[in-house]
C-alpha atoms as a PDB file:
ATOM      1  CA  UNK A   1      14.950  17.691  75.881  1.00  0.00           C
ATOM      2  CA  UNK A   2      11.313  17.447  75.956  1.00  0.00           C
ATOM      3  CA  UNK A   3      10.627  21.418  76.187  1.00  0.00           C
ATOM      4  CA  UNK A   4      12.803  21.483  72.677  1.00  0.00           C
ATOM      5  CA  UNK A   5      10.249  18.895  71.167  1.00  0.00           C
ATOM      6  CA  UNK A   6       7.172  20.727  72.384  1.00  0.00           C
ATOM      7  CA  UNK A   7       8.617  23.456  70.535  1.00  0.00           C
ATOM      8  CA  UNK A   8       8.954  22.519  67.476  1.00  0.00           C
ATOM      9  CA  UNK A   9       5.623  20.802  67.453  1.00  0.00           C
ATOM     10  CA  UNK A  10       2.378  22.354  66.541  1.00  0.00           C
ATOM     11  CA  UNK A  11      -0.520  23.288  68.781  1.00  0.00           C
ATOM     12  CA  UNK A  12      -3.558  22.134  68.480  1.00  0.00           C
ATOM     13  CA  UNK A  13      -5.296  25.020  67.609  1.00  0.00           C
ATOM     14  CA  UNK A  14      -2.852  25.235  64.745  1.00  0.00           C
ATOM     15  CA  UNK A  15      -4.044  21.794  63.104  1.00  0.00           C
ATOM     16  CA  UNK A  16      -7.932  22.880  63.572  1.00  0.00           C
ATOM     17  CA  UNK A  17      -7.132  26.329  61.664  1.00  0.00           C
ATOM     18  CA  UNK A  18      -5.296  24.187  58.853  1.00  0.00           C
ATOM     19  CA  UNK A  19      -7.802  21.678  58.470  1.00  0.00           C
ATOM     20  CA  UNK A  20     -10.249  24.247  58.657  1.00  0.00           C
ATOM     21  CA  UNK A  21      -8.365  26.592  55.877  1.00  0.00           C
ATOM     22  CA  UNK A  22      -8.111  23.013  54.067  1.00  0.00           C
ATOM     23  CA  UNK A  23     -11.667  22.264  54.046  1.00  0.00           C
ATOM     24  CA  UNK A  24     -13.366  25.600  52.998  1.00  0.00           C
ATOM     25  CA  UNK A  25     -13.265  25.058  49.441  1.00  0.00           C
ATOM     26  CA  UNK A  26     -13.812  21.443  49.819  1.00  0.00           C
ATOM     27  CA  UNK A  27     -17.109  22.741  51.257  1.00  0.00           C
ATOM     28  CA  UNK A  28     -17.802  25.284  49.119  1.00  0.00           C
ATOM     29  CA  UNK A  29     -17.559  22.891  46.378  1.00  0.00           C
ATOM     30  CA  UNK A  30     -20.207  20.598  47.880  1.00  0.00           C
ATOM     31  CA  UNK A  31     -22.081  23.205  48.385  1.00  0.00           C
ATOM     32  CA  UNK A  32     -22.250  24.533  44.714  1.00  0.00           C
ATOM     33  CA  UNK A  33     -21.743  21.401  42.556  1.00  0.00           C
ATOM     34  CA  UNK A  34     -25.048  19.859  41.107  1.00  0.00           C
ATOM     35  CA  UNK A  35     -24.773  16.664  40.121  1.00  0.00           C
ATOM     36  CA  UNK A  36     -24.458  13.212  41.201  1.00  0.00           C
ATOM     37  CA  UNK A  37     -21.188  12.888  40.000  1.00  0.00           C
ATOM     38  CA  UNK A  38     -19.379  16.322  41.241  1.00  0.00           C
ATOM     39  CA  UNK A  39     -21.031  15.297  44.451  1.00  0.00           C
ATOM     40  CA  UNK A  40     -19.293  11.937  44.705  1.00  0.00           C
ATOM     41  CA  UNK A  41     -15.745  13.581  43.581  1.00  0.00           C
ATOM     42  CA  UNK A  42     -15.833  15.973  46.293  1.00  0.00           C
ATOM     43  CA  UNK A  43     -16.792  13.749  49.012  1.00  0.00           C
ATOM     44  CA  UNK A  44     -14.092  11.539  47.535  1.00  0.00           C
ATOM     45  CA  UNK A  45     -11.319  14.289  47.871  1.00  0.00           C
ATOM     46  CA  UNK A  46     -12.759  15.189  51.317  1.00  0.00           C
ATOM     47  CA  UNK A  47     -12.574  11.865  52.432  1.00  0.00           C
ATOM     48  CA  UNK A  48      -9.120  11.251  50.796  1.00  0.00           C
ATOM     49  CA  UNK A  49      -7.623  14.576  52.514  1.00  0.00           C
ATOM     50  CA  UNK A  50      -9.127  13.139  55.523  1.00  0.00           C
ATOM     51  CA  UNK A  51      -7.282  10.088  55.677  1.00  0.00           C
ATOM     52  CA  UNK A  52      -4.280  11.612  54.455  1.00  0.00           C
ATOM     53  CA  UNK A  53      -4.252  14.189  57.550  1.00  0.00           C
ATOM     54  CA  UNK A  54      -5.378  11.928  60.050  1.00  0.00           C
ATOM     55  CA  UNK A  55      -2.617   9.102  58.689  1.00  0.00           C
ATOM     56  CA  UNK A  56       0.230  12.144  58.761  1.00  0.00           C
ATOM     57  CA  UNK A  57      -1.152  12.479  63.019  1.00  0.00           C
ATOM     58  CA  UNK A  58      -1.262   9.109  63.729  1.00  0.00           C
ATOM     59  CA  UNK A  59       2.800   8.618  61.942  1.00  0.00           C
ATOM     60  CA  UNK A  60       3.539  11.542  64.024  1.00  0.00           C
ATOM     61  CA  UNK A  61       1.937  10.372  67.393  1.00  0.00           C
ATOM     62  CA  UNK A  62       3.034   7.009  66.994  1.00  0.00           C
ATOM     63  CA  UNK A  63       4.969   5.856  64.287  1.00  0.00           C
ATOM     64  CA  UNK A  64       8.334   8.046  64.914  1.00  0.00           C
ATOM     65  CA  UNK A  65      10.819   6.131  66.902  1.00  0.00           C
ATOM     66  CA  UNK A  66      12.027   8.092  69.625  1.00  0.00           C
ATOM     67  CA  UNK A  67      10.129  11.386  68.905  1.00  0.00           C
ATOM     68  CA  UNK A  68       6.532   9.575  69.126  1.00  0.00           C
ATOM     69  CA  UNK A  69       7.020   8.691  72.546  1.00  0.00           C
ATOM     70  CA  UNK A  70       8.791  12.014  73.540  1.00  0.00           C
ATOM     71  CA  UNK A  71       5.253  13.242  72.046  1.00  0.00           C
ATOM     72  CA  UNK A  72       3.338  11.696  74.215  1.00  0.00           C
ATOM     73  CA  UNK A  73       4.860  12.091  77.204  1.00  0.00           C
ATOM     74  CA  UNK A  74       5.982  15.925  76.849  1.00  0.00           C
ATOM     75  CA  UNK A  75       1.955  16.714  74.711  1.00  0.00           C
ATOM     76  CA  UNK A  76      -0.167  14.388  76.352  1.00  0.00           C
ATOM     77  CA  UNK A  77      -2.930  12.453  74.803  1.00  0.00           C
ATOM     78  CA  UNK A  78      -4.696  15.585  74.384  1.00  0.00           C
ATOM     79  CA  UNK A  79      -2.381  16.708  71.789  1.00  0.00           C
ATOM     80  CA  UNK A  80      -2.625  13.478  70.210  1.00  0.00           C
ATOM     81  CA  UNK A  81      -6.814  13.349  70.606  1.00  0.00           C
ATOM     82  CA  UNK A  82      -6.859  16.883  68.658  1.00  0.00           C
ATOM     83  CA  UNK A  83      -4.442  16.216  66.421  1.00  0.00           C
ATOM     84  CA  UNK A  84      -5.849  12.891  64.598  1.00  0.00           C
ATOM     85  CA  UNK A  85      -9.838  14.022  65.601  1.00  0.00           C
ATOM     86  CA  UNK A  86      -8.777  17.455  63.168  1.00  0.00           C
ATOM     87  CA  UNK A  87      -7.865  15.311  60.264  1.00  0.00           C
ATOM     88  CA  UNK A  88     -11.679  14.565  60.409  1.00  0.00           C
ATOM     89  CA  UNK A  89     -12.204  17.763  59.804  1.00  0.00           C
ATOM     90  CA  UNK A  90     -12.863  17.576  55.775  1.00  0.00           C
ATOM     91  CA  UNK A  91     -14.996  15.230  55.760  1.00  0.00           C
ATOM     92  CA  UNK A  92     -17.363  15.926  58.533  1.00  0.00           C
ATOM     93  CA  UNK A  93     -17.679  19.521  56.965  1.00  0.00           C
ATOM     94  CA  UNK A  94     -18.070  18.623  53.364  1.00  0.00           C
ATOM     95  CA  UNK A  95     -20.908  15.631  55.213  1.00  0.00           C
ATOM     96  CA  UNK A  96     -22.630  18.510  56.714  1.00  0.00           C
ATOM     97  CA  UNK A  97     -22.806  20.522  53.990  1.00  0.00           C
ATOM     98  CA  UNK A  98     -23.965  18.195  51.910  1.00  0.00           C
ATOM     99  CA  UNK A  99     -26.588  16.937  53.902  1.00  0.00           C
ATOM    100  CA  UNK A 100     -28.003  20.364  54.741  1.00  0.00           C
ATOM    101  CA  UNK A 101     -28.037  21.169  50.960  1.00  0.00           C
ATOM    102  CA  UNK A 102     -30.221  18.359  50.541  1.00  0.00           C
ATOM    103  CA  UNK A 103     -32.002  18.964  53.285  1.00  0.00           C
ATOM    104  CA  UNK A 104     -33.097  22.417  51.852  1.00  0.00           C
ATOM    105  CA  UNK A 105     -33.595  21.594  48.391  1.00  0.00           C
ATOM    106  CA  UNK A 106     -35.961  19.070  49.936  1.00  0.00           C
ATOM    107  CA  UNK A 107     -37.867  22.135  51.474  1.00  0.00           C
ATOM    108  CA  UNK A 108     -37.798  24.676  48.724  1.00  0.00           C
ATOM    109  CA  UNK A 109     -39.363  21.564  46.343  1.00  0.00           C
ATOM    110  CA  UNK A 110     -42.090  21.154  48.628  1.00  0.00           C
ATOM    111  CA  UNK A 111     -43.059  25.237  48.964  1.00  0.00           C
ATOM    112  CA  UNK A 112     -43.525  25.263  45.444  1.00  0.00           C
ATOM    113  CA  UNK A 113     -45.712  22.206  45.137  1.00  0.00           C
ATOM    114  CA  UNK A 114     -48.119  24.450  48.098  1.00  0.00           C
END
């Protein structure tokens, strides 16, 4: 019974390539919007598809009757680490790019003043 769950579940490296496919143009956004405001609305639908991913891994790791503890006795809390920690995924990225857009428009402000 539990090799038939493990099968139909995904692997991990399957949830990192989705949130990863998920957050590209989350980050491409941040990385091309200007202002304040387009700033704040993709953080906002980072951070939403964040929670939404993480609360859809946690429901399936531990919310589902029988099949949640099947889960974590046939996956492992490994499976269950990488598959809430990759719902993270959106928001870290779109954080980082953020921050390093800042970051260099910091830098290119200052070259021109020198």
């Amino acid at each position: 019974m539990i090799a038939e769950i493990t099968d139909k579940m995904e692997t991990a490296s399957t949830w990192w390539f989705l949130a990863s496919i998920l957050s590209a143009p989350l980050a491409y956004a941040a990385f091309r919007v200007t202002s304040k405001l387009g700033m704040f609305v993709v953080i906002v639908l980072a951070g939403g598809l964040s929670f939404l991913m993480t609360l859809a891994g946690l429901q399936e790791a531990f919310f589902e009757d029988e099949f949640s503890q099947r889960a974590q006795d046939g996956a492992g809390r490994q499976w269950i680490a990488h598959r809430i920690v990759s719902g993270c995924l959106p928001i870290v990225l779109v954080s980082i790019t953020i921050g390093l857009r800042h970051r260099w428009a910091k830098r290119d402000c200052q070259e021109r003043i020198t």
